[in-house]
C-alpha atoms as a PDB file:
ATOM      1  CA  UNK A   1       0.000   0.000   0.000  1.00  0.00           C
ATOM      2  CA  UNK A   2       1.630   3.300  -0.510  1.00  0.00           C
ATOM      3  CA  UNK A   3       0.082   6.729  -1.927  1.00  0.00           C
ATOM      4  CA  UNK A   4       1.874   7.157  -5.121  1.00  0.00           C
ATOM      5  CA  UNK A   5      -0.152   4.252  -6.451  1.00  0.00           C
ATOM      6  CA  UNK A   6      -3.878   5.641  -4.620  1.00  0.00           C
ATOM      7  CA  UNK A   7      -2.877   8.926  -6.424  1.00  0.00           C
ATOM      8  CA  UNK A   8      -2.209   7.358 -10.054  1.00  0.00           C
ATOM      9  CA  UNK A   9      -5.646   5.596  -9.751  1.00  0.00           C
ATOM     10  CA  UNK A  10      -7.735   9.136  -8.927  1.00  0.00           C
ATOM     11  CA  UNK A  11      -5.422  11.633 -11.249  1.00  0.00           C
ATOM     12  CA  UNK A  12      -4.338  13.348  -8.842  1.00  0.00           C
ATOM     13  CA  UNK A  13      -1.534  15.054  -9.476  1.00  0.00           C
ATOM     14  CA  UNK A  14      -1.405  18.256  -6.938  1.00  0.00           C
ATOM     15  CA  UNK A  15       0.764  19.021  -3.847  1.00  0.00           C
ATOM     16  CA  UNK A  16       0.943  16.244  -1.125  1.00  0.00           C
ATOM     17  CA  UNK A  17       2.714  19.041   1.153  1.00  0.00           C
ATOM     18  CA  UNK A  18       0.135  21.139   1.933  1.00  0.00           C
ATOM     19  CA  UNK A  19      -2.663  20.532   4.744  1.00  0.00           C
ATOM     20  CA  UNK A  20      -4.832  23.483   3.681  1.00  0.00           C
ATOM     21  CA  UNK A  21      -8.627  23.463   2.606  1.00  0.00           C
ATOM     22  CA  UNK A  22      -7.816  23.623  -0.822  1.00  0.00           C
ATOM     23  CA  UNK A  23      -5.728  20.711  -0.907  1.00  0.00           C
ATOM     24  CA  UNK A  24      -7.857  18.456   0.424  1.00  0.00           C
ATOM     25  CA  UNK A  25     -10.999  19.382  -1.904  1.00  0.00           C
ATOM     26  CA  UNK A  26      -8.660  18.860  -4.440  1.00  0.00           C
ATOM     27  CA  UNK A  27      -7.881  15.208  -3.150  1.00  0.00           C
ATOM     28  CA  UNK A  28     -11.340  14.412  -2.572  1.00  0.00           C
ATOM     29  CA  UNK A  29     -12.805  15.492  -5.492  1.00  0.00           C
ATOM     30  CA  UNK A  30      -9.932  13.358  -7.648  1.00  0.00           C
ATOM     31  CA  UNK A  31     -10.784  10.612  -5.292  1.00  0.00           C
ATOM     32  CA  UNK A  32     -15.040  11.056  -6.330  1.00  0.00           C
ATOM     33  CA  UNK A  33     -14.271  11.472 -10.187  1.00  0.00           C
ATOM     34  CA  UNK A  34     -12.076   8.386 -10.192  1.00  0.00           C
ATOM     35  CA  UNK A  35     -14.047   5.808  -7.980  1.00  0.00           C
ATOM     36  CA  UNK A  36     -17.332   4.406  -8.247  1.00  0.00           C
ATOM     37  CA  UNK A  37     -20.008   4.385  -5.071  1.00  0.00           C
ATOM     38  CA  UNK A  38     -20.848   0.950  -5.622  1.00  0.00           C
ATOM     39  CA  UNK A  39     -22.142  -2.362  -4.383  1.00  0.00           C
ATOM     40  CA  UNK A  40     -21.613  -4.605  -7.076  1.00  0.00           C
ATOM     41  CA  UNK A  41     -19.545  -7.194  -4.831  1.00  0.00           C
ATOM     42  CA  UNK A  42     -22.811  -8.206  -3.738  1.00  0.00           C
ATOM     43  CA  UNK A  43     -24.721  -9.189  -6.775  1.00  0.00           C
ATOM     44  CA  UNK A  44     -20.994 -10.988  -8.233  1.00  0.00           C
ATOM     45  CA  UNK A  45     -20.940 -13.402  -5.417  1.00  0.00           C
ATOM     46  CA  UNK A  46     -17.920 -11.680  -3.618  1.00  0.00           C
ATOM     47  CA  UNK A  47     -18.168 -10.935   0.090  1.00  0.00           C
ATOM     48  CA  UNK A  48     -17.329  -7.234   0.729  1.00  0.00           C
ATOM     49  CA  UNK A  49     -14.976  -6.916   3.621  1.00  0.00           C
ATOM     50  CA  UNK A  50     -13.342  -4.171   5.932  1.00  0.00           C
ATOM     51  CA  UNK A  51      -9.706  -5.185   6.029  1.00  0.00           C
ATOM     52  CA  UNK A  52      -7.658  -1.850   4.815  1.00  0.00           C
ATOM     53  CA  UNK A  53      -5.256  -4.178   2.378  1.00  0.00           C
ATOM     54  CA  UNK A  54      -8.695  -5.538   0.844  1.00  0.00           C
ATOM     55  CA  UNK A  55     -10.271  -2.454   0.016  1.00  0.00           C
ATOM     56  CA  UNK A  56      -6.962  -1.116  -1.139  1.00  0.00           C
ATOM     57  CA  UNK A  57      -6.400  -3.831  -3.482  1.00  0.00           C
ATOM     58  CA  UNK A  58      -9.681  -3.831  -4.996  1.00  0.00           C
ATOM     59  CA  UNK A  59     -10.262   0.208  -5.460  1.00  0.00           C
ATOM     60  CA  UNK A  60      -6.656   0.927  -6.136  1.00  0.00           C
ATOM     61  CA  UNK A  61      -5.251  -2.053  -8.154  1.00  0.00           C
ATOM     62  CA  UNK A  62      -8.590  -3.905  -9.397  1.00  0.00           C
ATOM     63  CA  UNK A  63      -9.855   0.171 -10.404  1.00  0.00           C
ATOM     64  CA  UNK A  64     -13.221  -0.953  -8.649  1.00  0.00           C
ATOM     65  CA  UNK A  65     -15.154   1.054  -6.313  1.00  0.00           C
ATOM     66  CA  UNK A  66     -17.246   0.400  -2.707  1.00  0.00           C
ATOM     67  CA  UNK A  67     -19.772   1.908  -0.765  1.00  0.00           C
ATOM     68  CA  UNK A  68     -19.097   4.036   2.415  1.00  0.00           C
ATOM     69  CA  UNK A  69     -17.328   1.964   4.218  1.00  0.00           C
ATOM     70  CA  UNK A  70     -14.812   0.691   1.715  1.00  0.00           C
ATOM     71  CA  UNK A  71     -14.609   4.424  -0.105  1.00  0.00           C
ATOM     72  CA  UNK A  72     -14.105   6.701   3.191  1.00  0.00           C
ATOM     73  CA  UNK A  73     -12.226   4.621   5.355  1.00  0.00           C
ATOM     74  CA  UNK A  74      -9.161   4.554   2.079  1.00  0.00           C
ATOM     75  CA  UNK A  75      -9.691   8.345   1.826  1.00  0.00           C
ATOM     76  CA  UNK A  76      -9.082   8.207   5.718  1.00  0.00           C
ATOM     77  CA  UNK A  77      -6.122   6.443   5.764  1.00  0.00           C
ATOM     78  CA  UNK A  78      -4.525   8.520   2.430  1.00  0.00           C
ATOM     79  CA  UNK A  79      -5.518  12.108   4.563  1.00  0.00           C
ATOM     80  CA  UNK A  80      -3.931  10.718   7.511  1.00  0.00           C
ATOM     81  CA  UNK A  81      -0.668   9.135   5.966  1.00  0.00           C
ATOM     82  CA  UNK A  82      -0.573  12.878   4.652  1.00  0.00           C
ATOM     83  CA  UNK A  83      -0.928  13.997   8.144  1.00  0.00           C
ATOM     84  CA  UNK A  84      -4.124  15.455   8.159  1.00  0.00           C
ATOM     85  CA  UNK A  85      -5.835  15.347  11.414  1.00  0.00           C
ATOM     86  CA  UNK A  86      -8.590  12.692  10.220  1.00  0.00           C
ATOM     87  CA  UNK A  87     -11.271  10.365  11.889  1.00  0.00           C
ATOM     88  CA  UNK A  88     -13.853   8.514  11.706  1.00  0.00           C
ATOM     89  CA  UNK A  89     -17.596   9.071  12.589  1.00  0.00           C
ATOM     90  CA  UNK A  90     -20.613   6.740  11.956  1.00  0.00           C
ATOM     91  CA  UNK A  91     -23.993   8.513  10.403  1.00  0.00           C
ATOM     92  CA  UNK A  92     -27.327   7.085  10.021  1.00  0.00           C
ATOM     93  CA  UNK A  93     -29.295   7.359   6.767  1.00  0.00           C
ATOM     94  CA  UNK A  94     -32.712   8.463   6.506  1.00  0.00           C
ATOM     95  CA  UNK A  95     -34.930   6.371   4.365  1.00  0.00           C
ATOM     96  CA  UNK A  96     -37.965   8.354   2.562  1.00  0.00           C
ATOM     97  CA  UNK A  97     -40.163   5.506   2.303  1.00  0.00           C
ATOM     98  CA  UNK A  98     -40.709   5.227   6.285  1.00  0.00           C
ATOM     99  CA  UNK A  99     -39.877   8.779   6.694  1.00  0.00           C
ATOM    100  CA  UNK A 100     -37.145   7.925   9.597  1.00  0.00           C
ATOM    101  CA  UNK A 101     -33.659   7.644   9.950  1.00  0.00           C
ATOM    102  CA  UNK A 102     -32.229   4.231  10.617  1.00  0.00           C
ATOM    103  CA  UNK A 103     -32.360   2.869  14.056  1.00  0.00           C
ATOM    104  CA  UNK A 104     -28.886   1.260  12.621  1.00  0.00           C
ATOM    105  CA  UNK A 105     -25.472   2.515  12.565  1.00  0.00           C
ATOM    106  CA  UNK A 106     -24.426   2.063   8.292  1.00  0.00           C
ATOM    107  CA  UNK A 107     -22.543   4.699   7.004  1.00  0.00           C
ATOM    108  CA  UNK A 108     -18.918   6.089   8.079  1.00  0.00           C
ATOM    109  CA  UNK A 109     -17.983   9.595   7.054  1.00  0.00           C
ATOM    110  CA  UNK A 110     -14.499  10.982   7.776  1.00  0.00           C
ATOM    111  CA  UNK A 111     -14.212  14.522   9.917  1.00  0.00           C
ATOM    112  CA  UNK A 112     -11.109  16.547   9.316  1.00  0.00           C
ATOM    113  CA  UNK A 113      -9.662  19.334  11.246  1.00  0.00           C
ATOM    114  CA  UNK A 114      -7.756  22.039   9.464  1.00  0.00           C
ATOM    115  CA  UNK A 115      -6.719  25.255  11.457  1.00  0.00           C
ATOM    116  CA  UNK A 116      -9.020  24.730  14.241  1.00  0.00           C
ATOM    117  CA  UNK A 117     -11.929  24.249  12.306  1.00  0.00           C
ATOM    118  CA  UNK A 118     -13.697  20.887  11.656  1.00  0.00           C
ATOM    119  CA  UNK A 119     -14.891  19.590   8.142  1.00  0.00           C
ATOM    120  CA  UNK A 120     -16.921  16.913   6.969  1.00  0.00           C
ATOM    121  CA  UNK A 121     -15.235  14.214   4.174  1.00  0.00           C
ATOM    122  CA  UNK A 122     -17.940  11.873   2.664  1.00  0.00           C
ATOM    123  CA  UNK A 123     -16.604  10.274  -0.512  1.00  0.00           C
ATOM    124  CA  UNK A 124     -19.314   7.256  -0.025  1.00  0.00           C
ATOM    125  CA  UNK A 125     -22.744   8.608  -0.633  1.00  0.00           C
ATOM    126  CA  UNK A 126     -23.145   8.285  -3.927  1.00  0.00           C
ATOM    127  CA  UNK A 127     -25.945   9.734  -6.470  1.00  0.00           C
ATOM    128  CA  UNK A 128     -26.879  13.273  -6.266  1.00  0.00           C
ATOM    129  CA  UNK A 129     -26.660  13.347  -2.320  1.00  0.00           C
ATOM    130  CA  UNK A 130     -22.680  13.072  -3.040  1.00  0.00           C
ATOM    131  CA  UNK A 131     -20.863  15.896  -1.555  1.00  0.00           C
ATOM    132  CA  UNK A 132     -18.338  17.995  -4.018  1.00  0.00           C
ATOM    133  CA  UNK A 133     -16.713  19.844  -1.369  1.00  0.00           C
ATOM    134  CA  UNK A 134     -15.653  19.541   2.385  1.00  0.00           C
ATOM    135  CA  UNK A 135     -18.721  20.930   4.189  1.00  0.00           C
ATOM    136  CA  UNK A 136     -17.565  22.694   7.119  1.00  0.00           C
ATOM    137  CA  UNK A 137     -19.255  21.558  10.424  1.00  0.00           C
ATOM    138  CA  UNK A 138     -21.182  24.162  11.275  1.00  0.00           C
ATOM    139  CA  UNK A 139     -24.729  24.354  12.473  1.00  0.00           C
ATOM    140  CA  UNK A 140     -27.721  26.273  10.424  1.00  0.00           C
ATOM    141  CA  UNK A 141     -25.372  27.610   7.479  1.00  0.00           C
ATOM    142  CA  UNK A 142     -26.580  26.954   3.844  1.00  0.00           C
ATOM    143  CA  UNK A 143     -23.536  25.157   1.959  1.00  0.00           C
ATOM    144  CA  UNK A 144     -24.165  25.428  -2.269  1.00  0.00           C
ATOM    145  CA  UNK A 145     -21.859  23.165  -3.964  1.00  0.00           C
ATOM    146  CA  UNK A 146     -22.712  22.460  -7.927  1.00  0.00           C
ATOM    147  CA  UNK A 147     -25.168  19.241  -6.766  1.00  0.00           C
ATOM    148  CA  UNK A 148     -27.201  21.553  -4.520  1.00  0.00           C
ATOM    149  CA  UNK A 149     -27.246  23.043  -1.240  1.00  0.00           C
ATOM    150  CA  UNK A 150     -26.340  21.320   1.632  1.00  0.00           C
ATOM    151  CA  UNK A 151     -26.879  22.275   5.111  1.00  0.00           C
ATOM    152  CA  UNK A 152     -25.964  20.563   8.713  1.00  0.00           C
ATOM    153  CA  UNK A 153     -28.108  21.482  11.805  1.00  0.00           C
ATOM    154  CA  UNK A 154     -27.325  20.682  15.176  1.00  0.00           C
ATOM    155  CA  UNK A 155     -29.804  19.476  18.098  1.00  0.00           C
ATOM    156  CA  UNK A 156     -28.454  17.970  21.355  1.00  0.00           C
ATOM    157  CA  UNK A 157     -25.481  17.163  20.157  1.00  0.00           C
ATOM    158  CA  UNK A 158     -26.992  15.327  16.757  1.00  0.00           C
ATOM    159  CA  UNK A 159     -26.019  16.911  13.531  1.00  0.00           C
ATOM    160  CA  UNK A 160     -28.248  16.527  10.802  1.00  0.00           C
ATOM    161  CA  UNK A 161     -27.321  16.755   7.377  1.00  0.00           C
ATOM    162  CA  UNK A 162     -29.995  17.959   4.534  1.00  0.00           C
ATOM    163  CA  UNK A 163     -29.856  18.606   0.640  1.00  0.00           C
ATOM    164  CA  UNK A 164     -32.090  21.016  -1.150  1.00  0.00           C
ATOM    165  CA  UNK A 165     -31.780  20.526  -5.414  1.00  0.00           C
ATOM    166  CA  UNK A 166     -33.026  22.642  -8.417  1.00  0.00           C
ATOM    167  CA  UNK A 167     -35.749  21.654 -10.651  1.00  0.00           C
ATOM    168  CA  UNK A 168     -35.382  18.615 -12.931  1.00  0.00           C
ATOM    169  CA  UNK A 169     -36.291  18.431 -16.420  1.00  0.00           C
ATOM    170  CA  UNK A 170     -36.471  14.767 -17.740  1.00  0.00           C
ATOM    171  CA  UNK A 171     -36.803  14.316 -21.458  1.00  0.00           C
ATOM    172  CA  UNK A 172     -37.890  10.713 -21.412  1.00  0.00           C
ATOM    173  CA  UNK A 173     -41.290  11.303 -19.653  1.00  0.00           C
ATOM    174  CA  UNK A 174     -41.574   7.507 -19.321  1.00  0.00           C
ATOM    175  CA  UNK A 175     -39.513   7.988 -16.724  1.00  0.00           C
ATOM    176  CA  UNK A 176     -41.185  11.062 -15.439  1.00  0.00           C
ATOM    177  CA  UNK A 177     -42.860   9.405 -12.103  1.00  0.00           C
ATOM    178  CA  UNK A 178     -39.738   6.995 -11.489  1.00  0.00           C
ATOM    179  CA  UNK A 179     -39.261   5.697  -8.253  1.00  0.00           C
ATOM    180  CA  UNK A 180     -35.326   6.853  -9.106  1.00  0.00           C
ATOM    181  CA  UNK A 181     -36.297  10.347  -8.638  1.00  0.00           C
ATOM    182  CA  UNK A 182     -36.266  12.555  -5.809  1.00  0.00           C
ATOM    183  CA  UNK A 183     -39.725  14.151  -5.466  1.00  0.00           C
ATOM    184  CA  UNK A 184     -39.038  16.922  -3.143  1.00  0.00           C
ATOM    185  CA  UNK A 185     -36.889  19.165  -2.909  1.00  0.00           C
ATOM    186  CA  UNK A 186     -35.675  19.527   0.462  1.00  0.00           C
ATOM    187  CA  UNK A 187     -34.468  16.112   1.681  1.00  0.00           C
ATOM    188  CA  UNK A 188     -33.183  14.372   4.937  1.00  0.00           C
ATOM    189  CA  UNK A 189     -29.568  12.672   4.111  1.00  0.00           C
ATOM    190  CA  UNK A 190     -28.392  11.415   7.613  1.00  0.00           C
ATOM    191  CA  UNK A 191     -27.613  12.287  11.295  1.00  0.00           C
ATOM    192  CA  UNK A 192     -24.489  11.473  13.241  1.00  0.00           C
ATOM    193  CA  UNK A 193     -23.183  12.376  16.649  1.00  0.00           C
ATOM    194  CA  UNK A 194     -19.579  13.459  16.824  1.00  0.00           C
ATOM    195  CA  UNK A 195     -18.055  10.148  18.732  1.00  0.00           C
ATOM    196  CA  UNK A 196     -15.113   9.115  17.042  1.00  0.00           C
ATOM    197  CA  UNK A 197     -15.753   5.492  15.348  1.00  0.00           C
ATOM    198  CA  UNK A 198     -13.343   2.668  14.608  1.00  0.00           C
ATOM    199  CA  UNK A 199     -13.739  -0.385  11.428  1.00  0.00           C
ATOM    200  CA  UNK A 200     -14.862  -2.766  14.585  1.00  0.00           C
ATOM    201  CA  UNK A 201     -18.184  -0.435  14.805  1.00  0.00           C
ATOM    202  CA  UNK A 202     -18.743  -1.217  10.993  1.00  0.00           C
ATOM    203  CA  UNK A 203     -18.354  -4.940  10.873  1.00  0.00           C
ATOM    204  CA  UNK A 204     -21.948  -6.469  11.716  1.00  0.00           C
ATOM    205  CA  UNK A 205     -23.522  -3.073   9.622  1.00  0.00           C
ATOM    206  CA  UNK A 206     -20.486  -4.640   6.736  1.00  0.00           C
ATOM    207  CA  UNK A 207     -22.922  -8.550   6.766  1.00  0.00           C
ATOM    208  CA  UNK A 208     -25.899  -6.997   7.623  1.00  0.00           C
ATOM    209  CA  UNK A 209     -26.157  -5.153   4.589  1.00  0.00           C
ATOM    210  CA  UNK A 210     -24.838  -7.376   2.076  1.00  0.00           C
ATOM    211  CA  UNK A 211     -27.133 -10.389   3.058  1.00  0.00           C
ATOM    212  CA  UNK A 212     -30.705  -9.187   4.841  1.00  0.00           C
ATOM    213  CA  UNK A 213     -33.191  -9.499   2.708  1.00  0.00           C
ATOM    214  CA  UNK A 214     -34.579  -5.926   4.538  1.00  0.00           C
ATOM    215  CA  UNK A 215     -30.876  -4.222   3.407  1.00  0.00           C
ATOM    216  CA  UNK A 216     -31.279  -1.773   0.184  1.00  0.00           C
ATOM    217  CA  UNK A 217     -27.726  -3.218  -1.289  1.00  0.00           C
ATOM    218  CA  UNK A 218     -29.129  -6.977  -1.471  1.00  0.00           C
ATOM    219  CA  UNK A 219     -32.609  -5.164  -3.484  1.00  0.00           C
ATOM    220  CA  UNK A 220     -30.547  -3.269  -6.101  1.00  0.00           C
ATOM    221  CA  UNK A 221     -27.067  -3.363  -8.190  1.00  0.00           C
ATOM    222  CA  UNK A 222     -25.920   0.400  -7.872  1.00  0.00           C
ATOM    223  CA  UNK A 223     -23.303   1.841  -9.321  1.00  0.00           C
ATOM    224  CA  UNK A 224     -22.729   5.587  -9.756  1.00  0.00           C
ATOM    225  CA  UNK A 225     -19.882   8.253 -10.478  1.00  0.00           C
ATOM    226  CA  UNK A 226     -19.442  11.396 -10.276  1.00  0.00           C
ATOM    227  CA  UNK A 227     -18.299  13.649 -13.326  1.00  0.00           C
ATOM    228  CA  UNK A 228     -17.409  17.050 -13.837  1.00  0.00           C
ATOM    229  CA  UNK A 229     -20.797  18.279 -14.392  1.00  0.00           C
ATOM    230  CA  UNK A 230     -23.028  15.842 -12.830  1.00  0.00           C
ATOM    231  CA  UNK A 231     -23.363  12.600 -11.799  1.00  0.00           C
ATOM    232  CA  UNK A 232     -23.885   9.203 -13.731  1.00  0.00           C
ATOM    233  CA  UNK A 233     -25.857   6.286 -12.166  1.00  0.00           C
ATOM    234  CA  UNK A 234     -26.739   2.102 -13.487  1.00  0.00           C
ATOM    235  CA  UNK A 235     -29.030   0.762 -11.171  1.00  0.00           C
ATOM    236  CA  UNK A 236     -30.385  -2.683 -12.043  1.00  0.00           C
ATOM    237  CA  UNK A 237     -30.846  -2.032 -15.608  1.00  0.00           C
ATOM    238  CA  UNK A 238     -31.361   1.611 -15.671  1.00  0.00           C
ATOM    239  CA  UNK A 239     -28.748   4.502 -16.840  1.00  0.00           C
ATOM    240  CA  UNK A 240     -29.182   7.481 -15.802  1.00  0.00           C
ATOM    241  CA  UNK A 241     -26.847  10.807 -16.488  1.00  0.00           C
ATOM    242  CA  UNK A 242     -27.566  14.058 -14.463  1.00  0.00           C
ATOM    243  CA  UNK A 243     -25.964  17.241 -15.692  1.00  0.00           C
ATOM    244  CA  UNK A 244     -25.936  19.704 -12.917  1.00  0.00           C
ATOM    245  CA  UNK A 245     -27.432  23.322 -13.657  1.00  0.00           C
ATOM    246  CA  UNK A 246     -28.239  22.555 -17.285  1.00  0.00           C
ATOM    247  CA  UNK A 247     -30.549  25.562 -17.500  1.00  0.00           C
ATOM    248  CA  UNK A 248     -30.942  28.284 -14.382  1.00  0.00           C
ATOM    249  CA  UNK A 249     -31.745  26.334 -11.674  1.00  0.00           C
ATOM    250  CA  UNK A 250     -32.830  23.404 -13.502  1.00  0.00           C
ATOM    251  CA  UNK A 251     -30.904  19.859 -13.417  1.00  0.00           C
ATOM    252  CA  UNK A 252     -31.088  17.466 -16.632  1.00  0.00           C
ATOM    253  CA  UNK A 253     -31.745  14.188 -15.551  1.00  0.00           C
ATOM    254  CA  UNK A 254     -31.505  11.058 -18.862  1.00  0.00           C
ATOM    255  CA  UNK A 255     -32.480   7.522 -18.111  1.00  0.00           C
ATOM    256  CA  UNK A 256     -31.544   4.689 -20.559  1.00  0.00           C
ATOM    257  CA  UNK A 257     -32.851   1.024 -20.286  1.00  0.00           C
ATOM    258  CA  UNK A 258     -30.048  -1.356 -21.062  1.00  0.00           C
ATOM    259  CA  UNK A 259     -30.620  -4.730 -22.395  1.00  0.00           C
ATOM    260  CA  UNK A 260     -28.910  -7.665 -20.345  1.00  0.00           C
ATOM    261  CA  UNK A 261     -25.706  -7.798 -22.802  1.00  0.00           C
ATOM    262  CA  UNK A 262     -25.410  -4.221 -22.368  1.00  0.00           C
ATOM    263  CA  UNK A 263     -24.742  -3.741 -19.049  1.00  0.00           C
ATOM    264  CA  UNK A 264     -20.954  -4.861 -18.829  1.00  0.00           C
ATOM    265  CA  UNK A 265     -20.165  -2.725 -21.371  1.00  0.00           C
ATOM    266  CA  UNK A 266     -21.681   0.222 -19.953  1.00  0.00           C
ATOM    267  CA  UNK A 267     -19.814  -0.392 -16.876  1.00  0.00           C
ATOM    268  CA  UNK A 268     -16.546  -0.359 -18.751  1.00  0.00           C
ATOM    269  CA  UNK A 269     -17.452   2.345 -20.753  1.00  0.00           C
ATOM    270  CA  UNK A 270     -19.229   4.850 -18.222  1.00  0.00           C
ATOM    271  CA  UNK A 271     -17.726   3.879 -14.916  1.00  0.00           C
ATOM    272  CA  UNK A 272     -13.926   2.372 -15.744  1.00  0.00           C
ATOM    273  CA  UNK A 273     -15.517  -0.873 -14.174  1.00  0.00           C
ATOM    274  CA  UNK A 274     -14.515  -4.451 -15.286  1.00  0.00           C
ATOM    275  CA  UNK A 275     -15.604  -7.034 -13.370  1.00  0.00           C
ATOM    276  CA  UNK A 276     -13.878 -10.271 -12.657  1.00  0.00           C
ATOM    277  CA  UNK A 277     -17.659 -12.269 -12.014  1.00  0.00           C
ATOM    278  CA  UNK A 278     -20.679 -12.462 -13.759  1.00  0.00           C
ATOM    279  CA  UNK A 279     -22.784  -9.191 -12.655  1.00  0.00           C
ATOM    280  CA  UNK A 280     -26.433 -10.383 -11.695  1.00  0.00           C
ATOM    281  CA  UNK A 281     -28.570  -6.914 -11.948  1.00  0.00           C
ATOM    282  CA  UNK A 282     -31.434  -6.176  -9.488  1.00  0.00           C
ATOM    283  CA  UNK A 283     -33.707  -3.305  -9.123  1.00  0.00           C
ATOM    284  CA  UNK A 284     -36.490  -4.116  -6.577  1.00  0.00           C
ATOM    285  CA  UNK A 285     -39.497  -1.613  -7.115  1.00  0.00           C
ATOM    286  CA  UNK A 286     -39.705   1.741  -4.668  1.00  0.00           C
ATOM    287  CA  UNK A 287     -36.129   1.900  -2.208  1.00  0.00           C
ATOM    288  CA  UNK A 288     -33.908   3.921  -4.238  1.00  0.00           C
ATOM    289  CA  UNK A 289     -33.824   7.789  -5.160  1.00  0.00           C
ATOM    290  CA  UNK A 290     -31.383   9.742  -7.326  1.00  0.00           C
END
């Protein structure tokens, strides 16, 4: 493991000397370019697993990508082998479709302290909730980045993290009412406390989600990436491509349905992704929104 070969796989090409602000959006947003929020491990037959050297090997020298856990705990150790002051903190996600956050602990995020002031790193969200930026921890202040604006609040100690987007204009209306798209506007991501978190906290949320039938990752094959405009999303058998601001406060939002032999090539084609078992797509009706 060493960082010459983590920057060669996101691009980046910047200083490594520097522990500024700057730097480290730069890092990140090589890092969210480069690799794929994914789950695809899971619908391949191949177990998904914490160990650092694991997820090393597979996002840095198999060019694959993870979900949270796999995505933000490599940023974590690259920003700390830099010597940023980095660590770990676990969120949970709120689901729309029950209108509450989870009463489990599933997604890690990474906070970083620069010049006394704390910042949030999530490189694992994936979709149009996907960060751009380091959003600095602070409480009430409206964040835009280019997917939206984001905005923490604080209650008792609880930070809650929320995402308001533009208007979307679809030009497939078949897709017009799909259960891919956000419907409002203003939307719940996750809450976290500010304990610091270790792997061990992740590893029954790490089986849990790749095997209950109740987990979203066993109901759908997701894979998304972000570009320098947008994002670009295959889940199951649908392709979508977002392009960010397309007209004044408007997002364009494409879906393409691929045919079975078309979805391996997409992957290589749109996401840098070839995979090393046969993919088995999913997309279970009415748990997923871009």
């Amino acid at each position: 493991m060493n960082l010459e070969e983590y920057f060669a796989r996101t691009g980046y090409k910047g200083s490594l000397e520097n522990k500024d602000l700057e730097t480290l959006t730069d890092i990140f947003q090589h890092h969210i370019r480069a690799v794929p929020f994914e789950n695809l491990s899971i619908h391949c037959g191949e177990k998904i697993t914490l160990e650092l050297e694991h997820v090393y090997n597979k996002i840095v020298r198999r060019k694959r990508g993870g979900w949270c856990m796999e995505n933000n705990q490599l940023l974590g150790w690259v920003l700390k082998r830099l010597g940023y002051d980095a660590s770990f903190l676990g969120a949970y996600v709120y689901n729309p479709h029950q209108n509450a956050y989870a009463t489990i602990m599933t997604h890690l995020l990474v906070k970083v302290i620069i010049d006394g002031k704390a910042y949030i790193v999530d490189a694992g969200f994936g979709v149009s909730y996907q960060m751009w930026q380091p959003m600095e921890l602070v409480s009430g202040k409206d964040q835009p980045q280019a997917p939206g604006i984001f905005r923490f609040t604080e209650k008792n100690a609880i930070w809650y993290l929320e995402k308001m987007r533009r208007k979307q204009y679809i030009p497939n209306q078949n897709f017009s009412n799909s259960d891919l798209l956000e419907k409002k506007e203003c939307r719940k991501v996750y809450m976290f406390s500010l304990e610091p978190r270790t792997m061990e906290d992740f590893c029954f949320q790490c089986t849990y989600l790749q095997t209950s039938p109740d987990s979203l990752f066993t109901k759908k094959s997701i894979c998304t990436l972000q570009t320098t405009d947008g994002f670009r999303a295959l889940i199951g058998w649908t392709l979508t491509e977002t392009t960010y601001n397309y007209k004044e406060n408007m997002d364009l939002v494409e879906f393409v349905t691929l045919e079975d032999e078309e979805v391996e090539k997409t992957l290589k084609e749109k996401f840098n992704i070839t995979l090393d078992r046969k993919l088995v797509p999913i997309n279970i009706k009415g748990f997923y929104t871009i």
